[in-house]
N, C-alpha and C. Protein backbone atom coordinates (compact mmCIF):
# COMPACT_ATOMS: atom_id res chain seq x y z
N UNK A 1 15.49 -29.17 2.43
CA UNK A 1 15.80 -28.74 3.81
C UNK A 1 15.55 -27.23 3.93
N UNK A 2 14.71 -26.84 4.80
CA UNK A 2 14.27 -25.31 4.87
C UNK A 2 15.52 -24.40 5.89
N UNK A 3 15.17 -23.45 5.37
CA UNK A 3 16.72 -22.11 5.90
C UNK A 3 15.99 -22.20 7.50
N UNK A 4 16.97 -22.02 8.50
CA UNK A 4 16.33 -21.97 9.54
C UNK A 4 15.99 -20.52 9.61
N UNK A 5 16.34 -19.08 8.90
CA UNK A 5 15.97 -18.34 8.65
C UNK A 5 14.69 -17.93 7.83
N UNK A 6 13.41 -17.77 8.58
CA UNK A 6 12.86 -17.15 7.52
C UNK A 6 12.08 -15.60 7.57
N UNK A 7 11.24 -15.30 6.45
CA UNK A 7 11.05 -14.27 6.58
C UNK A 7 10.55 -12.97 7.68
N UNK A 8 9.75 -13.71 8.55
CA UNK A 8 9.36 -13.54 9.93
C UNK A 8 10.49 -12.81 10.71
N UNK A 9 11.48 -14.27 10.96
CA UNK A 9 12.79 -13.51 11.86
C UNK A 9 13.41 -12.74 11.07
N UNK A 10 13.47 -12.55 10.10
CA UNK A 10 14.58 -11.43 9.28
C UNK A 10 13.52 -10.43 9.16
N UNK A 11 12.51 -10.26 9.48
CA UNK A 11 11.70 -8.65 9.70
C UNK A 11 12.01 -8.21 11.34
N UNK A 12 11.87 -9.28 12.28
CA UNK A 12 12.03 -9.35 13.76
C UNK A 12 13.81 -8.85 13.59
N UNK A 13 14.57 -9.19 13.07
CA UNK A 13 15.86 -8.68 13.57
C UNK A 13 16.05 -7.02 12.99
N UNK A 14 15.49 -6.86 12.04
CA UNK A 14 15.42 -5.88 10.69
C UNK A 14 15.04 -4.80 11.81
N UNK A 15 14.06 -4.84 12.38
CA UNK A 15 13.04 -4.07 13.21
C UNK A 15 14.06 -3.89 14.89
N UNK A 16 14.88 -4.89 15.48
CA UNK A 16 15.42 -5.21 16.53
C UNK A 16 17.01 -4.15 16.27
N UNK A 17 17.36 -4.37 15.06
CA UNK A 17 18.16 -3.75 14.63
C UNK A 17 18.38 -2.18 14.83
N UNK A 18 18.28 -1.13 16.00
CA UNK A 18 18.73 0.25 15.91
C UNK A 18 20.33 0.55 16.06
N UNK A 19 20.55 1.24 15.01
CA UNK A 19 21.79 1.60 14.74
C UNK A 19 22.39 1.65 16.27
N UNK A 20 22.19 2.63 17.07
CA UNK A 20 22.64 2.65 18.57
C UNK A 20 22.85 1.79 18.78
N UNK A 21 22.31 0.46 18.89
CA UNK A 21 23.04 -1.25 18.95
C UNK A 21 24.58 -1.35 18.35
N UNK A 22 24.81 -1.31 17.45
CA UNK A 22 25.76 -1.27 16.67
C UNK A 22 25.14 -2.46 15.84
N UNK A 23 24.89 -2.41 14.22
CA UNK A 23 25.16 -3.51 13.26
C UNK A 23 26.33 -4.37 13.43
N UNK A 24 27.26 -4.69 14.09
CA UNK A 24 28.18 -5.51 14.16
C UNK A 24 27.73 -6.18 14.99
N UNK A 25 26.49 -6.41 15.75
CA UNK A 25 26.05 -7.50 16.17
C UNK A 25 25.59 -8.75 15.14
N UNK A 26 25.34 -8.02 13.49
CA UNK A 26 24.86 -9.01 12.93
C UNK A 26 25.71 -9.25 11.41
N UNK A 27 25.94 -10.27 10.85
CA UNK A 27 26.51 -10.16 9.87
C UNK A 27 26.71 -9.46 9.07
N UNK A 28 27.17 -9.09 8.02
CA UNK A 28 27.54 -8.24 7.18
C UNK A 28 26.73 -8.32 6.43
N UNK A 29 26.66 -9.73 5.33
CA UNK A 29 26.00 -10.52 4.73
C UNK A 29 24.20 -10.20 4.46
N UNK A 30 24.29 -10.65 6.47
CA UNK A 30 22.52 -10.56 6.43
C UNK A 30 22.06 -8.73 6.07
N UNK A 31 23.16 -7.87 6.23
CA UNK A 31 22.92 -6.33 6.70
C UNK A 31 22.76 -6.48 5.26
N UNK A 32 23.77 -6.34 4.40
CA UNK A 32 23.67 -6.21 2.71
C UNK A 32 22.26 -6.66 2.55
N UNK A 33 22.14 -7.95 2.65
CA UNK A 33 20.77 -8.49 1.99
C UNK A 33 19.88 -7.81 2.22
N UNK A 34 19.58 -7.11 3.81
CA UNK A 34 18.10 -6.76 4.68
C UNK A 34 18.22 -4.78 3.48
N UNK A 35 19.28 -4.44 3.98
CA UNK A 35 19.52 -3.24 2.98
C UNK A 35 19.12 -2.91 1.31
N UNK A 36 19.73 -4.41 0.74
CA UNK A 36 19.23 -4.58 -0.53
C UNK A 36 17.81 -4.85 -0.97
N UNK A 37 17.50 -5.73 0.09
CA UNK A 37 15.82 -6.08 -0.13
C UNK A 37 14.89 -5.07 0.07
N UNK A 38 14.87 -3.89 1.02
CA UNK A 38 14.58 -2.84 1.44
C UNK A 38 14.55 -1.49 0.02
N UNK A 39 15.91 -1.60 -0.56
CA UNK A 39 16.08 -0.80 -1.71
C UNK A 39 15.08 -0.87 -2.88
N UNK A 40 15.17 -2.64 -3.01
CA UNK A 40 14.46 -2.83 -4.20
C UNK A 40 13.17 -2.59 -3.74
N UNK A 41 12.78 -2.90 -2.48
CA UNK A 41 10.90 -2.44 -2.22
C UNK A 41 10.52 -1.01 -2.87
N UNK A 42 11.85 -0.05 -1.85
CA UNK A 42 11.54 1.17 -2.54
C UNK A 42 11.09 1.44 -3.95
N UNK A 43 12.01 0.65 -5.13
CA UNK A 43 12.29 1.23 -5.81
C UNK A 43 10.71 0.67 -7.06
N UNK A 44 10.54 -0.60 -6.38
CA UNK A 44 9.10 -0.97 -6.79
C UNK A 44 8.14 -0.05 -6.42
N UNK A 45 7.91 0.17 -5.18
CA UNK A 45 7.09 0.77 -5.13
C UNK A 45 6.89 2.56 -5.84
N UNK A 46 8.40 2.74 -5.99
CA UNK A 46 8.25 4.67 -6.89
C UNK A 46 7.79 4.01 -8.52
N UNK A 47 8.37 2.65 -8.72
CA UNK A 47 7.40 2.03 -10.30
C UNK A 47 6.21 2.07 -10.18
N UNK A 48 5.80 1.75 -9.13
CA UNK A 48 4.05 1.11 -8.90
C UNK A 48 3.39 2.93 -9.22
N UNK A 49 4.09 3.56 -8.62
CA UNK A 49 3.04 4.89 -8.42
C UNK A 49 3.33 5.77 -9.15
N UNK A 50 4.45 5.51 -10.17
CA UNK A 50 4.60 6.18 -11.18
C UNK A 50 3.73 5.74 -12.69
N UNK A 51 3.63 4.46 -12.56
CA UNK A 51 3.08 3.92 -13.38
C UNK A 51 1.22 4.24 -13.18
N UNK A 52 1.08 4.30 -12.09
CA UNK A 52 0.03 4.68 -11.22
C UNK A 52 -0.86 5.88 -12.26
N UNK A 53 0.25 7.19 -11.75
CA UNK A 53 0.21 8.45 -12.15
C UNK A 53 0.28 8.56 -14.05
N UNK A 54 0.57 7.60 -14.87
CA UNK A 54 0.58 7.45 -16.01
C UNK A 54 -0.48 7.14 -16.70
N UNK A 55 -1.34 6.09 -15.51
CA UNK A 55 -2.23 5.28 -16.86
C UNK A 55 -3.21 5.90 -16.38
């Protein structure tokens, strides 16, 4: 059974999302996750270009 969430709408809310709204329009949950998923991109991507700058 597929999430009725998928990646599409969780970029569409991600993007819909300005603080001036207030985040308490949307779960806590989904905020952690969209926050966390966001972190780890970062943190791939300072690997990617560090590793970049190495080899």
């Amino acid at each position: 059974k597929e999430s009725p969430i998928d990646n599409k709408s969780l970029n569409n809310s991600n993007k819909a999302a300005k603080p001036d709204r207030g985040f308490h329009e949307f779960p806590n949950a989904l905020v952690d996750y969209l926050v966390a998923s966001s972190e780890r991109k970062k943190e791939e991507e300072n690997l990617t270009n560090f590793l970049d700058s190495v080899l």
